[in-house]
Structure formats: structure tokens, C-alpha cells
PDB file of N, CA and C in Angstrom:
ATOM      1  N   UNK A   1     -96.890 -19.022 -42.118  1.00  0.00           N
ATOM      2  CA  UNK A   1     -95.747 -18.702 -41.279  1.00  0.00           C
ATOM      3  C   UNK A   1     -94.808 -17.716 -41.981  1.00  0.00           C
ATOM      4  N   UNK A   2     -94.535 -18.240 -43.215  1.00  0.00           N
ATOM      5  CA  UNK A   2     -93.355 -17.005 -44.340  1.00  0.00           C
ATOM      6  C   UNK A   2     -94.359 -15.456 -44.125  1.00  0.00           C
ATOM      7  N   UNK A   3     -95.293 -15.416 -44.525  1.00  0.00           N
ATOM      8  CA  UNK A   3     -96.551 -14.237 -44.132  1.00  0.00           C
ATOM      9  C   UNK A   3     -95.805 -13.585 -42.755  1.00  0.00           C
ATOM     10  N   UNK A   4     -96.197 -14.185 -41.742  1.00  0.00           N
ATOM     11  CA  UNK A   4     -95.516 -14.163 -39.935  1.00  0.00           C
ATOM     12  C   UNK A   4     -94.205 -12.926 -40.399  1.00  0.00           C
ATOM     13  N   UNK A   5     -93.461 -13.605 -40.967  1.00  0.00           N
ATOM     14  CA  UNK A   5     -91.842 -13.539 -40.854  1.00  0.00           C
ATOM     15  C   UNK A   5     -91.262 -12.302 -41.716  1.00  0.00           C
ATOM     16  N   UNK A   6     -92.534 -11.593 -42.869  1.00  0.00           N
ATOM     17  CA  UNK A   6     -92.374 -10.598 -43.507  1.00  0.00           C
ATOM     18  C   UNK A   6     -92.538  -9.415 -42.870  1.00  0.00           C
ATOM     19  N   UNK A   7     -93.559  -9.740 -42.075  1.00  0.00           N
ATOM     20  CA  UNK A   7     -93.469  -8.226 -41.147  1.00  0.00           C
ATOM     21  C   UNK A   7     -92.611  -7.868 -39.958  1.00  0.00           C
ATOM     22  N   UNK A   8     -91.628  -8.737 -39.552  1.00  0.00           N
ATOM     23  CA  UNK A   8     -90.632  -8.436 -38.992  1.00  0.00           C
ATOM     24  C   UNK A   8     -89.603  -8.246 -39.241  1.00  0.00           C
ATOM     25  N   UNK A   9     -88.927  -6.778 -39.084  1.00  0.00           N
ATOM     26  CA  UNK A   9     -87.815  -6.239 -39.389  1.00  0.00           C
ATOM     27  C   UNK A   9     -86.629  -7.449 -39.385  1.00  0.00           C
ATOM     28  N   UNK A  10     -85.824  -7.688 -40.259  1.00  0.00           N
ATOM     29  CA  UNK A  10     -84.666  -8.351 -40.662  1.00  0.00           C
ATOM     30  C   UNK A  10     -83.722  -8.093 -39.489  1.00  0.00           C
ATOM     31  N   UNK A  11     -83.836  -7.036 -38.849  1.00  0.00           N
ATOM     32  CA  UNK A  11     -82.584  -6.926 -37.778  1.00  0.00           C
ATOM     33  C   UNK A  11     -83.124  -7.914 -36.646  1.00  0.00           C
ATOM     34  N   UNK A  12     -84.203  -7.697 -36.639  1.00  0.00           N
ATOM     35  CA  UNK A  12     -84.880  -8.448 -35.584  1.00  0.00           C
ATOM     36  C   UNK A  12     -85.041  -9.998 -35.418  1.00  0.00           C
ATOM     37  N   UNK A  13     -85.514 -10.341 -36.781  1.00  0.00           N
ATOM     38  CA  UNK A  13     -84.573 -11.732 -36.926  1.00  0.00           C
ATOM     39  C   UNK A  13     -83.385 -12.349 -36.714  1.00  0.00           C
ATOM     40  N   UNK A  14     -82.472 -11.100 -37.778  1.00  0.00           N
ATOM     41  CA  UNK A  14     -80.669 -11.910 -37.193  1.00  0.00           C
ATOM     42  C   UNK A  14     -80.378 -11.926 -35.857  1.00  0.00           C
ATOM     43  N   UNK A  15     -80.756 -11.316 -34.882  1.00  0.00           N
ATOM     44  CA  UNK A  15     -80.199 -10.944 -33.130  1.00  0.00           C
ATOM     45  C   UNK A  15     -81.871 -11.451 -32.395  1.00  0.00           C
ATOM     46  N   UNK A  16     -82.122 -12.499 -33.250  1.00  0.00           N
ATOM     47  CA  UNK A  16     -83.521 -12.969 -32.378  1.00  0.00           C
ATOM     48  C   UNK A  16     -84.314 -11.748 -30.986  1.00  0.00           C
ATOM     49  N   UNK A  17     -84.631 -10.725 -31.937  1.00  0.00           N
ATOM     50  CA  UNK A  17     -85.402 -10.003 -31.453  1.00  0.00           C
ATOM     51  C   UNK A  17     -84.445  -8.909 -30.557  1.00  0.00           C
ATOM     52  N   UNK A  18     -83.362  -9.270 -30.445  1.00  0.00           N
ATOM     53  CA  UNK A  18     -82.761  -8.483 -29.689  1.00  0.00           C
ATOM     54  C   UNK A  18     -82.082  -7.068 -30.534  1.00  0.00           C
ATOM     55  N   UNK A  19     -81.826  -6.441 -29.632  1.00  0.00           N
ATOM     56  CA  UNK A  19     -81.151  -4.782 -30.525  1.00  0.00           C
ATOM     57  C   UNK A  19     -79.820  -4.966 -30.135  1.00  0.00           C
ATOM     58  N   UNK A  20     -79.042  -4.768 -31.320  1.00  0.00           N
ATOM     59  CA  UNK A  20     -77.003  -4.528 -31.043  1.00  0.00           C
ATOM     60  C   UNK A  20     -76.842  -3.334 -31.191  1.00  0.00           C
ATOM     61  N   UNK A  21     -76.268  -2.745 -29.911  1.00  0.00           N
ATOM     62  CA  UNK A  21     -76.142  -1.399 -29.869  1.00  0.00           C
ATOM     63  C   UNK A  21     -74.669  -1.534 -29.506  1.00  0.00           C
ATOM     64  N   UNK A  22     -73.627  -0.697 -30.232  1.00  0.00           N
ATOM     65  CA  UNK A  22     -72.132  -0.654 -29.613  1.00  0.00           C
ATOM     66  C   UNK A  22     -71.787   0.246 -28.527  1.00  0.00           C
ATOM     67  N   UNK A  23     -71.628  -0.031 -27.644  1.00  0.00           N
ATOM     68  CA  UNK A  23     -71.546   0.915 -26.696  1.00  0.00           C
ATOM     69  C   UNK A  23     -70.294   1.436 -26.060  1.00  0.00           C
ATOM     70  N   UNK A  24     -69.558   3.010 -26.622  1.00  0.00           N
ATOM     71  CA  UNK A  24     -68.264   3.134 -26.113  1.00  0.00           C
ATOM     72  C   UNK A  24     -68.251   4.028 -24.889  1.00  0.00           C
ATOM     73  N   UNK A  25     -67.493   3.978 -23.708  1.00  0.00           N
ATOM     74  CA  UNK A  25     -67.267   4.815 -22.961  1.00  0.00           C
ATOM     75  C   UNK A  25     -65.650   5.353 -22.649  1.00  0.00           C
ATOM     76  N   UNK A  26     -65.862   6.593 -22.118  1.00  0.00           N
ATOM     77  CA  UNK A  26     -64.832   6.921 -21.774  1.00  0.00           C
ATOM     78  C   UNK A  26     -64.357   6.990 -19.757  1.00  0.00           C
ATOM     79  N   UNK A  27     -63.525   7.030 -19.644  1.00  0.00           N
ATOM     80  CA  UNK A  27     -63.785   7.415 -18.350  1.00  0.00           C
ATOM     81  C   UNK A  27     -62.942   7.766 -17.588  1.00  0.00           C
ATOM     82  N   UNK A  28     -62.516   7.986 -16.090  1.00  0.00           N
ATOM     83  CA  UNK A  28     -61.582   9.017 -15.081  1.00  0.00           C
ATOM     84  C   UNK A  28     -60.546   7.779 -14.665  1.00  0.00           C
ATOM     85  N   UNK A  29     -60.845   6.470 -14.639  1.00  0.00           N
ATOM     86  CA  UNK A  29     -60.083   5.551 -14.624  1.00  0.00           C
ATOM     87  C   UNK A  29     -60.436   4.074 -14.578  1.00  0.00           C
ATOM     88  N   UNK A  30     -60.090   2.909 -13.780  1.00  0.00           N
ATOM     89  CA  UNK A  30     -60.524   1.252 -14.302  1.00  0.00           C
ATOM     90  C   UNK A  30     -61.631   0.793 -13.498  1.00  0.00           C
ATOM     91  N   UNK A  31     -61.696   1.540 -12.396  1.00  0.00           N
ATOM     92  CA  UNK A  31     -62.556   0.583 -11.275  1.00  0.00           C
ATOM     93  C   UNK A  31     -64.058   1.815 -11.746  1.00  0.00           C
ATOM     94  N   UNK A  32     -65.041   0.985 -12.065  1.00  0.00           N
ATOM     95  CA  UNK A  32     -66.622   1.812 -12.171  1.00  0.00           C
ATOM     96  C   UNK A  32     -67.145   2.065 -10.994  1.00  0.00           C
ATOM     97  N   UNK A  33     -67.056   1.365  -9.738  1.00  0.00           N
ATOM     98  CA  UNK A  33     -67.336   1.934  -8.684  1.00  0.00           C
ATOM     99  C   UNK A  33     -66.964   3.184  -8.037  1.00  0.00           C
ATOM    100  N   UNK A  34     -65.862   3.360  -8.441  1.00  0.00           N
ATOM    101  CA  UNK A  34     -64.797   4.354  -7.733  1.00  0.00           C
ATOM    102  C   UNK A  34     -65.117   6.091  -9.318  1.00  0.00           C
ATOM    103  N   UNK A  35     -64.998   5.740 -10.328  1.00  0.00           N
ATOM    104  CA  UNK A  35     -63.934   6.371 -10.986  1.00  0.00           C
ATOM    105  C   UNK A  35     -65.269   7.299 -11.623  1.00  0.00           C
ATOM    106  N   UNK A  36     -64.931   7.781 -12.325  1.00  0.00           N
ATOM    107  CA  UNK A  36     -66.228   8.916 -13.144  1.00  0.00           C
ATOM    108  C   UNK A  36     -66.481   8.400 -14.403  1.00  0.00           C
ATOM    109  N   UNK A  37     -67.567   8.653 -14.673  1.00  0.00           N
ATOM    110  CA  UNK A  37     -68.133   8.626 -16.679  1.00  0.00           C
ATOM    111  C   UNK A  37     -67.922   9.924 -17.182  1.00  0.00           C
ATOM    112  N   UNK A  38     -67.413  10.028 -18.055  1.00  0.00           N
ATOM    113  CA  UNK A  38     -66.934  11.071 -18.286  1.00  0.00           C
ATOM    114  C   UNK A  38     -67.503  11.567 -19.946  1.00  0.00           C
ATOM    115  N   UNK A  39     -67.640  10.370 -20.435  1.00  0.00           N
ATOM    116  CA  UNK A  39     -67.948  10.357 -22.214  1.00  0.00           C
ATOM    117  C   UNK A  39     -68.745   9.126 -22.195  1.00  0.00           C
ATOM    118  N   UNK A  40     -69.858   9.078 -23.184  1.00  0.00           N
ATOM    119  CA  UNK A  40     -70.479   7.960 -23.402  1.00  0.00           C
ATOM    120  C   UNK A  40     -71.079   7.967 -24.758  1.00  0.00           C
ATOM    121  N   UNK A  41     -71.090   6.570 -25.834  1.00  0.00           N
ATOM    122  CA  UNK A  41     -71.817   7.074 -26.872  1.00  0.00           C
ATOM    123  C   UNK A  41     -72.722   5.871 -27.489  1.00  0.00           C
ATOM    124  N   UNK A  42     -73.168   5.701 -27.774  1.00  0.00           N
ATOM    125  CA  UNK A  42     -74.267   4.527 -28.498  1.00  0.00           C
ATOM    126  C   UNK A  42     -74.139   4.572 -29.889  1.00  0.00           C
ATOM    127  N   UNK A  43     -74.013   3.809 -30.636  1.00  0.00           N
ATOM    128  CA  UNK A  43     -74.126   3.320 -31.911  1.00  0.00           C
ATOM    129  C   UNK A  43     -74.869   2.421 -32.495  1.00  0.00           C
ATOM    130  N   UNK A  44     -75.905   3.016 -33.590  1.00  0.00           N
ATOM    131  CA  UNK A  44     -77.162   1.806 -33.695  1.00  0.00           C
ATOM    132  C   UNK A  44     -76.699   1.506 -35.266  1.00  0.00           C
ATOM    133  N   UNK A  45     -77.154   0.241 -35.349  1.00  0.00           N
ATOM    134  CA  UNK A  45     -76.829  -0.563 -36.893  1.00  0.00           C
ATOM    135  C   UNK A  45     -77.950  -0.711 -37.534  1.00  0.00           C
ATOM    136  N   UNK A  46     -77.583  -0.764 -38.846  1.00  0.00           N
ATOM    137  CA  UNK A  46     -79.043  -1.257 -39.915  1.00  0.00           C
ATOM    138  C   UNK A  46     -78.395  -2.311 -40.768  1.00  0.00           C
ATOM    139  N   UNK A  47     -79.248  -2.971 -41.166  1.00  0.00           N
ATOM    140  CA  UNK A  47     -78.814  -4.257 -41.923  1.00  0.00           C
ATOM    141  C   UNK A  47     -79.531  -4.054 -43.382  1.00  0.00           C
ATOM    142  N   UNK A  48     -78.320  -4.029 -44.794  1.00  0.00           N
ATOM    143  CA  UNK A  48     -79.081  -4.136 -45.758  1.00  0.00           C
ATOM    144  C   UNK A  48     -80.198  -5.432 -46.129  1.00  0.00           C
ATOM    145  N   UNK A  49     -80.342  -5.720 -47.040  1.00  0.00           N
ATOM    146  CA  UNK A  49     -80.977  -6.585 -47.936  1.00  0.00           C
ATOM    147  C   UNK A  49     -80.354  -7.972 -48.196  1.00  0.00           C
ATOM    148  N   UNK A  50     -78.651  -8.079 -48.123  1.00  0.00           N
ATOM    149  CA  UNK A  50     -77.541  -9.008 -48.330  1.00  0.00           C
ATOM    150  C   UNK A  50     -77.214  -9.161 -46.753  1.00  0.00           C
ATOM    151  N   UNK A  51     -77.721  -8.563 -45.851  1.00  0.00           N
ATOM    152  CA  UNK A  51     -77.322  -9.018 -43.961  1.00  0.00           C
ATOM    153  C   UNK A  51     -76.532  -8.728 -43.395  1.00  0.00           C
ATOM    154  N   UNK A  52     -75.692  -7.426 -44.759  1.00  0.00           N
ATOM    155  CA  UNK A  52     -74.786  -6.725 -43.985  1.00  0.00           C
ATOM    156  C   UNK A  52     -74.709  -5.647 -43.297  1.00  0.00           C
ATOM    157  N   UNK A  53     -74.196  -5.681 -42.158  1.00  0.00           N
ATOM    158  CA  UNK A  53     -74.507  -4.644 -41.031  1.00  0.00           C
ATOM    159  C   UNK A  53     -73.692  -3.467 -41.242  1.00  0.00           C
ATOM    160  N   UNK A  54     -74.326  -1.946 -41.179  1.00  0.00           N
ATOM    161  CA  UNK A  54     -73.497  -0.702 -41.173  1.00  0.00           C
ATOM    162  C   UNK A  54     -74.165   0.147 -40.264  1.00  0.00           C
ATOM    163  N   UNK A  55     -73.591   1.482 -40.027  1.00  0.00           N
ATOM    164  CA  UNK A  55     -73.515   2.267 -39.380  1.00  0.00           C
ATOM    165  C   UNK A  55     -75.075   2.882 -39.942  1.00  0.00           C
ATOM    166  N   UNK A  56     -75.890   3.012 -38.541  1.00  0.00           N
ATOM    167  CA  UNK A  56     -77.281   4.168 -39.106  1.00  0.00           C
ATOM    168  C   UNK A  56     -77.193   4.712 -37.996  1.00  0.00           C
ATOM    169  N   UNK A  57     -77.037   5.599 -37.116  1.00  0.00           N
ATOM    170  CA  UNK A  57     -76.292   6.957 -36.719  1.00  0.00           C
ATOM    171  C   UNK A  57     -75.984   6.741 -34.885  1.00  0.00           C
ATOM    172  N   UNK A  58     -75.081   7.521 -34.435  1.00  0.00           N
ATOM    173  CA  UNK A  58     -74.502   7.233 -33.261  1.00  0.00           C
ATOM    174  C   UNK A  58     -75.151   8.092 -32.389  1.00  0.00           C
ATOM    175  N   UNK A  59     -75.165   8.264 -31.168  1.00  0.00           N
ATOM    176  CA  UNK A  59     -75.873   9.524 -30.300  1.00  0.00           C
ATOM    177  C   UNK A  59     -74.401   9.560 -29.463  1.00  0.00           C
ATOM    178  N   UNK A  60     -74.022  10.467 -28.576  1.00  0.00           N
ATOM    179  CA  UNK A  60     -72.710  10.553 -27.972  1.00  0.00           C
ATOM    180  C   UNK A  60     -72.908  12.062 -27.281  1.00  0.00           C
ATOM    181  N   UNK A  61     -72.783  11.733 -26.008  1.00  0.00           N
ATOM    182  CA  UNK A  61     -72.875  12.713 -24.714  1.00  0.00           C
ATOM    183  C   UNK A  61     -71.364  13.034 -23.995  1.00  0.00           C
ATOM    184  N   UNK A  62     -70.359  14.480 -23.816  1.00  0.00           N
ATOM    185  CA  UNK A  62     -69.655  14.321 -22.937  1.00  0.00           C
ATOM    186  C   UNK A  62     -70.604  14.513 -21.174  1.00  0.00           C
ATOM    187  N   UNK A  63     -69.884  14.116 -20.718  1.00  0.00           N
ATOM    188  CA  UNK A  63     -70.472  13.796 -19.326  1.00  0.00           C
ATOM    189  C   UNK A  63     -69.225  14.836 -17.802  1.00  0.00           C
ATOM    190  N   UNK A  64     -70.333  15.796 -17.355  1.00  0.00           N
ATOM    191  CA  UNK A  64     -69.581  16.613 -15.852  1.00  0.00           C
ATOM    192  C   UNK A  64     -69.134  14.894 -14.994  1.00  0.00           C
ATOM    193  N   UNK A  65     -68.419  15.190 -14.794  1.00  0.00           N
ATOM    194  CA  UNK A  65     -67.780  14.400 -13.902  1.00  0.00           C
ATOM    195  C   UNK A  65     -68.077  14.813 -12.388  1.00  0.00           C
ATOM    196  N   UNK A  66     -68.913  13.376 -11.814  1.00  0.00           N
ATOM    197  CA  UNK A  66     -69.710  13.213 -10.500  1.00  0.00           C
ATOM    198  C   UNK A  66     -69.074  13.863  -9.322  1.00  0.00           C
ATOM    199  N   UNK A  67     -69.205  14.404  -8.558  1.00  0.00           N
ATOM    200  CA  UNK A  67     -68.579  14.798  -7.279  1.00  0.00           C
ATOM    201  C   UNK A  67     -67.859  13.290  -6.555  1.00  0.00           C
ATOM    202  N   UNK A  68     -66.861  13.636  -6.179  1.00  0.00           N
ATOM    203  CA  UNK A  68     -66.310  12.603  -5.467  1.00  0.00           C
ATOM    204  C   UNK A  68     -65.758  11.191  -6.329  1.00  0.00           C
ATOM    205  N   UNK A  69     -66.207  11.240  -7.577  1.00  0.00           N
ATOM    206  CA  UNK A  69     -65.411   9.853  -8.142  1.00  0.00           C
ATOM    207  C   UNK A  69     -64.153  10.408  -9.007  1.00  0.00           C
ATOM    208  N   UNK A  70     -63.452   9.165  -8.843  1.00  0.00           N
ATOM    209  CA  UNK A  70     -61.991   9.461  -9.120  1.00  0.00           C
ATOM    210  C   UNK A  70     -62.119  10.028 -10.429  1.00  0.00           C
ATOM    211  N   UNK A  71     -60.728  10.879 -10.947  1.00  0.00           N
ATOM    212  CA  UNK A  71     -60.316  10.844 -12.318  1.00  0.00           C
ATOM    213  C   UNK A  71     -58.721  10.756 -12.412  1.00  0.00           C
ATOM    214  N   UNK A  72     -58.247  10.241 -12.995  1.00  0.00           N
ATOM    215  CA  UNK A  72     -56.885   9.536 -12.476  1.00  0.00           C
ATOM    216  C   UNK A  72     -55.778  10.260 -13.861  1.00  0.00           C
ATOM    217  N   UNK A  73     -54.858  10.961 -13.210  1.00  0.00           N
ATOM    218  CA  UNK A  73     -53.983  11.386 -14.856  1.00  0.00           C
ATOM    219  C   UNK A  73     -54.087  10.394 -15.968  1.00  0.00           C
ATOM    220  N   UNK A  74     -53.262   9.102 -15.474  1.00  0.00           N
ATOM    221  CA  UNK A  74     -52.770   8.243 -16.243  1.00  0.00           C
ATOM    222  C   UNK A  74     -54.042   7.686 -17.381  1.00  0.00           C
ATOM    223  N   UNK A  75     -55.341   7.828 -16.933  1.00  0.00           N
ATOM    224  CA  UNK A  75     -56.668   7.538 -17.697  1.00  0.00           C
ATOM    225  C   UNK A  75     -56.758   8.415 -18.501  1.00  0.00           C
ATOM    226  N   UNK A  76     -56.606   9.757 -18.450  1.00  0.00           N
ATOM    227  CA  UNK A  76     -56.660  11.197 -19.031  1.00  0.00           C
ATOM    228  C   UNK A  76     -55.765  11.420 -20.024  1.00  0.00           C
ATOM    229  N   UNK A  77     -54.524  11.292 -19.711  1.00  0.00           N
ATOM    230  CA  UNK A  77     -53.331  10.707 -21.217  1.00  0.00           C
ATOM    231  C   UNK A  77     -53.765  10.083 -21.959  1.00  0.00           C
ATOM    232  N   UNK A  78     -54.651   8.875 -21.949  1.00  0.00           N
ATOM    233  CA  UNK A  78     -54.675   7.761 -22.560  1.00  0.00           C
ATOM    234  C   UNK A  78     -56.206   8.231 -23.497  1.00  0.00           C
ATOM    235  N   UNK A  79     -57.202   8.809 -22.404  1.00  0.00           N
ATOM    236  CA  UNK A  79     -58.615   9.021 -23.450  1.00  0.00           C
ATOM    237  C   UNK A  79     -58.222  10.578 -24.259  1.00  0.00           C
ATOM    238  N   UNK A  80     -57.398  11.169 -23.419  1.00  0.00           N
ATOM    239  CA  UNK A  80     -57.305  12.742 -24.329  1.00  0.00           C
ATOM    240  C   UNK A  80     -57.969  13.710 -24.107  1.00  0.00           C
ATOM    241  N   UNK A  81     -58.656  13.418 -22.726  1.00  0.00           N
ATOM    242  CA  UNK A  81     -60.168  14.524 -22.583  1.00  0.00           C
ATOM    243  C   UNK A  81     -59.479  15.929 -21.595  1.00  0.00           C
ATOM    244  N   UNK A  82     -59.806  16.973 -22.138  1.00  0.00           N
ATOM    245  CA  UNK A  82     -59.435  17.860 -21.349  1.00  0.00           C
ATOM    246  C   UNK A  82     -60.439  18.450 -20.617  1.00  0.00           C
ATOM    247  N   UNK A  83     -61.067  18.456 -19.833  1.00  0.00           N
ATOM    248  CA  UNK A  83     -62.209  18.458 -18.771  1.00  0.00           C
ATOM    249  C   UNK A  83     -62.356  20.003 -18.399  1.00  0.00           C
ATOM    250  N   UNK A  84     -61.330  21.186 -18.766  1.00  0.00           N
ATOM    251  CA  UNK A  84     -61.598  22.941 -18.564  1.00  0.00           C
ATOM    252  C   UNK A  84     -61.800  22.692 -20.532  1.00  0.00           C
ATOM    253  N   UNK A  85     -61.946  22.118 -21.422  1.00  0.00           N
ATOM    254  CA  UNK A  85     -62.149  22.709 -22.560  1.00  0.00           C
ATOM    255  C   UNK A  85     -63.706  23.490 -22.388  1.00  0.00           C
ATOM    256  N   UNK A  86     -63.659  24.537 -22.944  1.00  0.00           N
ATOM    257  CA  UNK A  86     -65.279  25.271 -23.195  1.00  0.00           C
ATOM    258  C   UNK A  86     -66.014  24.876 -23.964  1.00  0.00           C
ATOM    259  N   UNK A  87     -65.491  23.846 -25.106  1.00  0.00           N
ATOM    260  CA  UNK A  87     -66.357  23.403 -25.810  1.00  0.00           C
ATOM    261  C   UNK A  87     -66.956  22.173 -25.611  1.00  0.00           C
ATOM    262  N   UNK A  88     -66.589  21.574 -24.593  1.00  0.00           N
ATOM    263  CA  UNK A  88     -67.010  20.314 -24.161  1.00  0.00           C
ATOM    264  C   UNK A  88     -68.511  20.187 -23.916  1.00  0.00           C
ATOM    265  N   UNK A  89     -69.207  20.888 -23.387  1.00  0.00           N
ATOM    266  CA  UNK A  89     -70.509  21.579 -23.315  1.00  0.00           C
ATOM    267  C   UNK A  89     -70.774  19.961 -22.782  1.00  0.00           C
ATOM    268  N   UNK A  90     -70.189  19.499 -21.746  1.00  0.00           N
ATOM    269  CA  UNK A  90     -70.658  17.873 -20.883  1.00  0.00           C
ATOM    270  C   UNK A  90     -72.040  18.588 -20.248  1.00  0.00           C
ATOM    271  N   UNK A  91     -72.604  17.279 -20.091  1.00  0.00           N
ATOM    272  CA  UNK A  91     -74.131  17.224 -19.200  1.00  0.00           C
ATOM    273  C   UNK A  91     -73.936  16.184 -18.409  1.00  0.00           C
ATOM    274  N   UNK A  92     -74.973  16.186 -17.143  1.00  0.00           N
ATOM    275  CA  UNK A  92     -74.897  15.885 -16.104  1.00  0.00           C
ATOM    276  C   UNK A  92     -75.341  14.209 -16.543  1.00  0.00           C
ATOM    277  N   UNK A  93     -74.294  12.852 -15.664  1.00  0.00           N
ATOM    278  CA  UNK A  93     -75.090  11.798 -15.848  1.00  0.00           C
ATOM    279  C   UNK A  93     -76.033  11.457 -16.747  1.00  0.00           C
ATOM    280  N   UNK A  94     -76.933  11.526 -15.505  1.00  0.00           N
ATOM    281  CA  UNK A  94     -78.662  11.157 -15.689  1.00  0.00           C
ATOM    282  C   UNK A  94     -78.742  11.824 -17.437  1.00  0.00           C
ATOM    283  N   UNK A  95     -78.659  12.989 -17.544  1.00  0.00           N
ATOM    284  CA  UNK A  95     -79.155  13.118 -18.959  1.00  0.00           C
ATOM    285  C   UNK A  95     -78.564  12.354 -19.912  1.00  0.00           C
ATOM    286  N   UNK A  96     -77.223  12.284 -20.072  1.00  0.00           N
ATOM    287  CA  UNK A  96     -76.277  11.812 -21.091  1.00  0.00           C
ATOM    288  C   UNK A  96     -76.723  10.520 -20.931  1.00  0.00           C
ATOM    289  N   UNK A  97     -77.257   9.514 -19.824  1.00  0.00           N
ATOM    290  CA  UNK A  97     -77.585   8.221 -19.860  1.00  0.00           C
ATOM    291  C   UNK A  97     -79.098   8.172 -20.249  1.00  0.00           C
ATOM    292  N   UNK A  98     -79.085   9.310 -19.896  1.00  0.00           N
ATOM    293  CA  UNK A  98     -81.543   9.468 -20.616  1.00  0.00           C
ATOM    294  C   UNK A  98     -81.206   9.250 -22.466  1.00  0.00           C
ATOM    295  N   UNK A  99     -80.276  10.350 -22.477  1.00  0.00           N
ATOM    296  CA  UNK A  99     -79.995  10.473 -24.183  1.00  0.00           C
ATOM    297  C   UNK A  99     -79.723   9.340 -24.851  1.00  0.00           C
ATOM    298  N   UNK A 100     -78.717   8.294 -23.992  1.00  0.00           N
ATOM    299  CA  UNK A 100     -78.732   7.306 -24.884  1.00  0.00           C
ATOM    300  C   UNK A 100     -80.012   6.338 -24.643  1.00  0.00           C
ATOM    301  N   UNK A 101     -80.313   6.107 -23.711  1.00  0.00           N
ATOM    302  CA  UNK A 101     -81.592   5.643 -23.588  1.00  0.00           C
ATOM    303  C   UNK A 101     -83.014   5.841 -24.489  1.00  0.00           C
ATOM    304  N   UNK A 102     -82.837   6.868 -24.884  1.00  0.00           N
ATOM    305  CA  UNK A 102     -84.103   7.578 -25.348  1.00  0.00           C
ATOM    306  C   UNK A 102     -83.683   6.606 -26.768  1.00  0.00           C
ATOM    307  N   UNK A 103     -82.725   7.394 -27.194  1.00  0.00           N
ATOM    308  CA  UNK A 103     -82.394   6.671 -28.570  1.00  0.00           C
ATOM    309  C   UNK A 103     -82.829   5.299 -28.932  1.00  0.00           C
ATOM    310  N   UNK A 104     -82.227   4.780 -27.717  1.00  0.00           N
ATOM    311  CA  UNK A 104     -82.091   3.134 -27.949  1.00  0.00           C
ATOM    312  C   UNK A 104     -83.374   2.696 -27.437  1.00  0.00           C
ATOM    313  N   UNK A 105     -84.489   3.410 -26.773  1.00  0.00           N
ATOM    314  CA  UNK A 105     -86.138   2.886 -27.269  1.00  0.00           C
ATOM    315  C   UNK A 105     -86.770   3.336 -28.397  1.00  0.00           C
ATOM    316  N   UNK A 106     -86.574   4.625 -29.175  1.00  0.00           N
ATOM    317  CA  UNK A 106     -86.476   4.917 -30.858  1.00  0.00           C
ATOM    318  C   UNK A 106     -86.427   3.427 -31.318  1.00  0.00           C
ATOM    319  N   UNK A 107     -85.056   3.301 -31.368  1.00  0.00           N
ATOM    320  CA  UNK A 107     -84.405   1.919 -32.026  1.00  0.00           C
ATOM    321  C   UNK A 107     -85.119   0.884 -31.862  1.00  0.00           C
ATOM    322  N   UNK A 108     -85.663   0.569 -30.447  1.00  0.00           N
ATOM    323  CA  UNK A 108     -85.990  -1.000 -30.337  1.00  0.00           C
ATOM    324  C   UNK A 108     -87.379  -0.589 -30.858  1.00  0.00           C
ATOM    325  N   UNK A 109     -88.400   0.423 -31.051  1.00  0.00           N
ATOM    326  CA  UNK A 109     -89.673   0.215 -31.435  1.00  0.00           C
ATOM    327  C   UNK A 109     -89.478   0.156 -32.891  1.00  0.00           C
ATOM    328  N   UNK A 110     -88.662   0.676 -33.435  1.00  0.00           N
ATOM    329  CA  UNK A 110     -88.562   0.628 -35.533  1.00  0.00           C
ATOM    330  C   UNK A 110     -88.206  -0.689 -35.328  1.00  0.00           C
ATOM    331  N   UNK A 111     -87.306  -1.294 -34.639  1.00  0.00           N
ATOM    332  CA  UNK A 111     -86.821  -2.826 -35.357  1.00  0.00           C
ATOM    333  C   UNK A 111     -87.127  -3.980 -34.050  1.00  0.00           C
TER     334      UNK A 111
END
């Protein structure tokens, strides 16, 4: 059984097989039905040798904001996003949610 338990990644043990991914978003305002995604980013962890968890690298998409869902000032003060910046270089949804996706099956096949 100890044999069994060596070939499975240590992360995979502590979160019984499961993957902890931190997941931050930004967005146009409170209600998700209504409001836009605007920023999204994933953060994957590695666990040393002692079980302590750190940072092994983030993926992070700005996101065009959907036709028709809200974006509300008072949300916009608060995240800081200026939506005419040129450097924002946002992508549509679907990709920015493929991107983190993609990542986070990377992730779940190593651990």
C-alpha cells in the first residue's frame, strides 16, 4: 500500500485528489447574471516536501466586455479597470475562460 501512495503526487493526497486553484475575478458589477466579466485569473499551487503550499504560476486574461451586460461606475472605481486603455489587449469570454481552463487540465494531469 506505502508502494500505492509513492506514486501519487503529494498535492493530490492533501486535497484528496482534488486540484486548489484560487480563482480571482474582476467584474462590471454584483449580480453575474446581469453584469460583465471583465478580468479573470487562476492561480495554481505546489506543495513542498514540509506541505507547505506556494505559488507555481498564475494564468490571467483581461476580458471585452459582453454586449448587453451591465458595467456599473461604482464597480469600476472600486476594480480600477479602464476599459479604452490600449494596453489592455482583453479577449473575448470563451477564450479567456478556454485559457484558464486549458491551464487547469495541464495542472490536474501533473498532480
Amino acid at each position: 500500500m506505502a508502494d500505492q501512495l509513492s506514486n501519487i503526487p503529494p498535492l493530490a493526497l492533501r486535497f484528496r485528489s482534488y486540484l486548489p486553484v484560487v480563482i480571482d475575478v474582476e467584474t462590471g458589477g454584483l449580480d453575474p447574471q446581469k453584469d460583465a466579466l471583465l478580468e479573470i485569473a487562476a492561480t495554481f499551487l505546489q506543495m513542498d516536501e514540509h506541505g507547505m503550499l506556494s505559488l507555481k504560476y498564475t494564468v490571467s486574461a483581461n476580458v471585452e466586455p459582453a454586449k448587453g451586460l451591465g458595467i456599473h461606475e461604482p464597480s469600476m472605481k472600486v476594480n480600477g479597470i479602464k476599459l479604452d486603455n490600449p494596453f489592455r489587449f482583453a479577449i473575448t469570454e470563451k477564450d479567456a475562460l478556454n485559457k484558464v481552463f486549458e491551464a487547469t487540465k495541464k495542472e490536474v494531469k501533473a498532480n
